[in-house]
C-alpha atoms as a PDB file:
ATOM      1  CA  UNK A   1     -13.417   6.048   6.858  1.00  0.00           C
ATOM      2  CA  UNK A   2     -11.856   3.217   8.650  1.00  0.00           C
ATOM      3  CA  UNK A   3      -8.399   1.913   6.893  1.00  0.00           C
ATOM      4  CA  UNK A   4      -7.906  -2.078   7.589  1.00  0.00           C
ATOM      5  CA  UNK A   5      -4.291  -3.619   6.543  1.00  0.00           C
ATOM      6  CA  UNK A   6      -4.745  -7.117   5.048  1.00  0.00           C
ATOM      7  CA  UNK A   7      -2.176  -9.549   6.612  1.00  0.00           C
ATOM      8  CA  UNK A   8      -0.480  -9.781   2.811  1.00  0.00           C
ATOM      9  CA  UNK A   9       0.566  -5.871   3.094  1.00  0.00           C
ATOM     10  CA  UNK A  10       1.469  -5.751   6.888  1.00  0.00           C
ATOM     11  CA  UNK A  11       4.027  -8.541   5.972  1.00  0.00           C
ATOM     12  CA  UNK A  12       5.529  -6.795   3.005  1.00  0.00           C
ATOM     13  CA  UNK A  13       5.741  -3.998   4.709  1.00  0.00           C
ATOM     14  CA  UNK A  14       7.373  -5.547   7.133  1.00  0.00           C
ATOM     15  CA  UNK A  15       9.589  -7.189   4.502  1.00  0.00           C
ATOM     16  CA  UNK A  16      10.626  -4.425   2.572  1.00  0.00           C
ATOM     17  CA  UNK A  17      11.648  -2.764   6.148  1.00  0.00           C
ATOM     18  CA  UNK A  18      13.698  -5.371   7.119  1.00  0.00           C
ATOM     19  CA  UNK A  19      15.586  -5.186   4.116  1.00  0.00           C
ATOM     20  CA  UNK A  20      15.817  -1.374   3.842  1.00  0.00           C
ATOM     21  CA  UNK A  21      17.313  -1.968   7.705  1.00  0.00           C
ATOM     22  CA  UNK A  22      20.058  -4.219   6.667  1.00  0.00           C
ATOM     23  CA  UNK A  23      21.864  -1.111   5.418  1.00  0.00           C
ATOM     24  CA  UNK A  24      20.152   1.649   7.407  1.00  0.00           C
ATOM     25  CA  UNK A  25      17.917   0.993   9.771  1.00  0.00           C
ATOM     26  CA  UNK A  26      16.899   4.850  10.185  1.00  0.00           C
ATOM     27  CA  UNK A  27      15.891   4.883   6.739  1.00  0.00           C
ATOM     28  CA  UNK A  28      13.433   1.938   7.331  1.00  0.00           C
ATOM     29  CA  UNK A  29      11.792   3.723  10.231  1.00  0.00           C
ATOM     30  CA  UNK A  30      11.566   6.534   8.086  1.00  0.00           C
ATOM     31  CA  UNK A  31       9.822   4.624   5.230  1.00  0.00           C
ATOM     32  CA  UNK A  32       7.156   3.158   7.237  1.00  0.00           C
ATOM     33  CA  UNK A  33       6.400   6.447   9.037  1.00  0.00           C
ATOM     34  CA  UNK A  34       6.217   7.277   5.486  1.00  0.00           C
ATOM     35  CA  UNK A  35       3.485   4.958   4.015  1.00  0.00           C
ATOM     36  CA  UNK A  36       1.567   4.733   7.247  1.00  0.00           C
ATOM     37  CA  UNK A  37       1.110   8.770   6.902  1.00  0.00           C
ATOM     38  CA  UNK A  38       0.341   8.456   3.242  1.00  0.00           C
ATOM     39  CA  UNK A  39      -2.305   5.537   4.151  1.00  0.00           C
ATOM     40  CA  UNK A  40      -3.444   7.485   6.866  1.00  0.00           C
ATOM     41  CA  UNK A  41      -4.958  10.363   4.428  1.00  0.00           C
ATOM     42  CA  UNK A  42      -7.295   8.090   2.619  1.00  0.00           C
ATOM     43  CA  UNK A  43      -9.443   8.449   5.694  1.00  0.00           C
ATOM     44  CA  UNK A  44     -10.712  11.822   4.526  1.00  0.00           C
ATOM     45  CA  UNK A  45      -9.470  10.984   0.216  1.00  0.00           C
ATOM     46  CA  UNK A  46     -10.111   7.959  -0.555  1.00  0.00           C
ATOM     47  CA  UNK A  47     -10.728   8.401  -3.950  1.00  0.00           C
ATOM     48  CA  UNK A  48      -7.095  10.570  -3.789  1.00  0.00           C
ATOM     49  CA  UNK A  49      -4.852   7.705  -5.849  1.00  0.00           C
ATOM     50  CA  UNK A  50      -4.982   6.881  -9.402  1.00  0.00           C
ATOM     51  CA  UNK A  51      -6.808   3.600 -10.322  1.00  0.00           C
ATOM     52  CA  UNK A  52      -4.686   0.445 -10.847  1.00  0.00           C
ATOM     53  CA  UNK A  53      -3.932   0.428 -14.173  1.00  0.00           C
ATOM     54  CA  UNK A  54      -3.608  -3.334 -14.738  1.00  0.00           C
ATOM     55  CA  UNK A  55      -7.198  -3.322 -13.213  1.00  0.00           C
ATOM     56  CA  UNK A  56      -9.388  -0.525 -14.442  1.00  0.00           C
ATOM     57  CA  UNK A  57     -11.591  -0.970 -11.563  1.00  0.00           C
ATOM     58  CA  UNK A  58     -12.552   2.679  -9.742  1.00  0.00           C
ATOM     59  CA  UNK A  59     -12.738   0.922  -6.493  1.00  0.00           C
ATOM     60  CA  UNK A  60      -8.766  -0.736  -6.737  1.00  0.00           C
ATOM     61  CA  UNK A  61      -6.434   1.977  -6.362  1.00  0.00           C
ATOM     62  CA  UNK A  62      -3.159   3.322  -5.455  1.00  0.00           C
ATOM     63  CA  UNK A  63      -0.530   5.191  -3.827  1.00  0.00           C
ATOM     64  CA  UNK A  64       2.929   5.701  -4.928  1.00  0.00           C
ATOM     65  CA  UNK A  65       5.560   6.250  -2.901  1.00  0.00           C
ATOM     66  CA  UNK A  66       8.691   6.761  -3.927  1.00  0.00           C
ATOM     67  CA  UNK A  67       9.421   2.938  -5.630  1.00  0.00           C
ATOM     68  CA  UNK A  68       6.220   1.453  -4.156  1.00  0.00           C
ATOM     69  CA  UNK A  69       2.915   1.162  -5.048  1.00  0.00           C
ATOM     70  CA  UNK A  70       0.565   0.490  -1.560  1.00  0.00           C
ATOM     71  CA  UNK A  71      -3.062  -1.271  -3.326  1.00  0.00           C
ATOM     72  CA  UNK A  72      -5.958  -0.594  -1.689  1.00  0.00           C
ATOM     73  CA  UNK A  73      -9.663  -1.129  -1.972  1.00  0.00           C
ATOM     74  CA  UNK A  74     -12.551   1.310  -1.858  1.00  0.00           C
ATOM     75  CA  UNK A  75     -15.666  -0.623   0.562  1.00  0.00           C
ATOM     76  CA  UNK A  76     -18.762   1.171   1.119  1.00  0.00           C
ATOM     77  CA  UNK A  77     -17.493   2.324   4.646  1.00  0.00           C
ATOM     78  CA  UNK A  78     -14.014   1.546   5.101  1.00  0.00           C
ATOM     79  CA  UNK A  79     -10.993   0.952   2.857  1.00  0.00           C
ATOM     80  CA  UNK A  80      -8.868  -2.484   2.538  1.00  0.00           C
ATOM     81  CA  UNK A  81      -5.114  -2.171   2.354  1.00  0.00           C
ATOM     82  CA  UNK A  82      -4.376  -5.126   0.072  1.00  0.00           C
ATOM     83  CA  UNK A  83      -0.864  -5.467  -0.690  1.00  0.00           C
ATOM     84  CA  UNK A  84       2.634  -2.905  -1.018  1.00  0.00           C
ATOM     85  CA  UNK A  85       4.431  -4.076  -3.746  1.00  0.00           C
ATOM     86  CA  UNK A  86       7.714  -2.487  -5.739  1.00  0.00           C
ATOM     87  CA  UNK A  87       6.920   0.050  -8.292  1.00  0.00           C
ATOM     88  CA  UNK A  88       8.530  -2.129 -10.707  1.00  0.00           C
ATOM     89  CA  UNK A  89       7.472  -5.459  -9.704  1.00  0.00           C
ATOM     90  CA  UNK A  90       4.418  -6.909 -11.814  1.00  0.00           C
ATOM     91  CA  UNK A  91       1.557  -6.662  -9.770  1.00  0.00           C
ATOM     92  CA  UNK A  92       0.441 -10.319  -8.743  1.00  0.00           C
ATOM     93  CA  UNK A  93      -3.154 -10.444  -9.151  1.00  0.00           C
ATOM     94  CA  UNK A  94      -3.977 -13.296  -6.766  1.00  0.00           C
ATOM     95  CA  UNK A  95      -2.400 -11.307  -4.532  1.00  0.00           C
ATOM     96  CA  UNK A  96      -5.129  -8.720  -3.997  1.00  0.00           C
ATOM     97  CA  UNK A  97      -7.536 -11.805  -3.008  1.00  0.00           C
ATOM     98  CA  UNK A  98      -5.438 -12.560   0.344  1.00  0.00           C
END
């Protein structure tokens, strides 16, 4: 299945890696090589992360990573990468529609 990033979850990504890097910028390479690889297996399991729980909706799911949560949604063939967000942050719900 093909895996598309949204522009909204490339630039927090990008975010959050810039500010891991402000203290240790080999920890913020690390990170992303991190959630890219976790991304990566949806290809073969989508269906492999729980369901948003503010959502209830089978096809919104996602994967946690250590204090994030990357969003993603289930298409017929391919998967949208919607948003990363903090694991503690309230999850913005205009923010999926990016």
């Amino acid at each position: 299945m093909k895996i598309t990033w949204s522009p909204q979850a490339l630039r927090r990504a990008s975010e959050y890696a810039d500010y891991i890097a402000a203290d240790n910028r080999p920890a913020a390479k690390k990170w992303l090589i991190k959630i890219f690889k976790e991304v990566k297996r949806l290809e073969k399991f989508p269906e492999s992360a729980r369901i948003v729980p503010e959502l209830q909706d089978e096809t919104i799911r996602e994967i946690i990573s250590g204090n994030f949560r990357v969003i993603y949604q289930i298409q017929k063939n391919h998967i949208d990468i919607l948003t990363v967000r903090r694991f503690r942050q309230q999850l913005d719900i205009r923010e999926l529609g990016e």
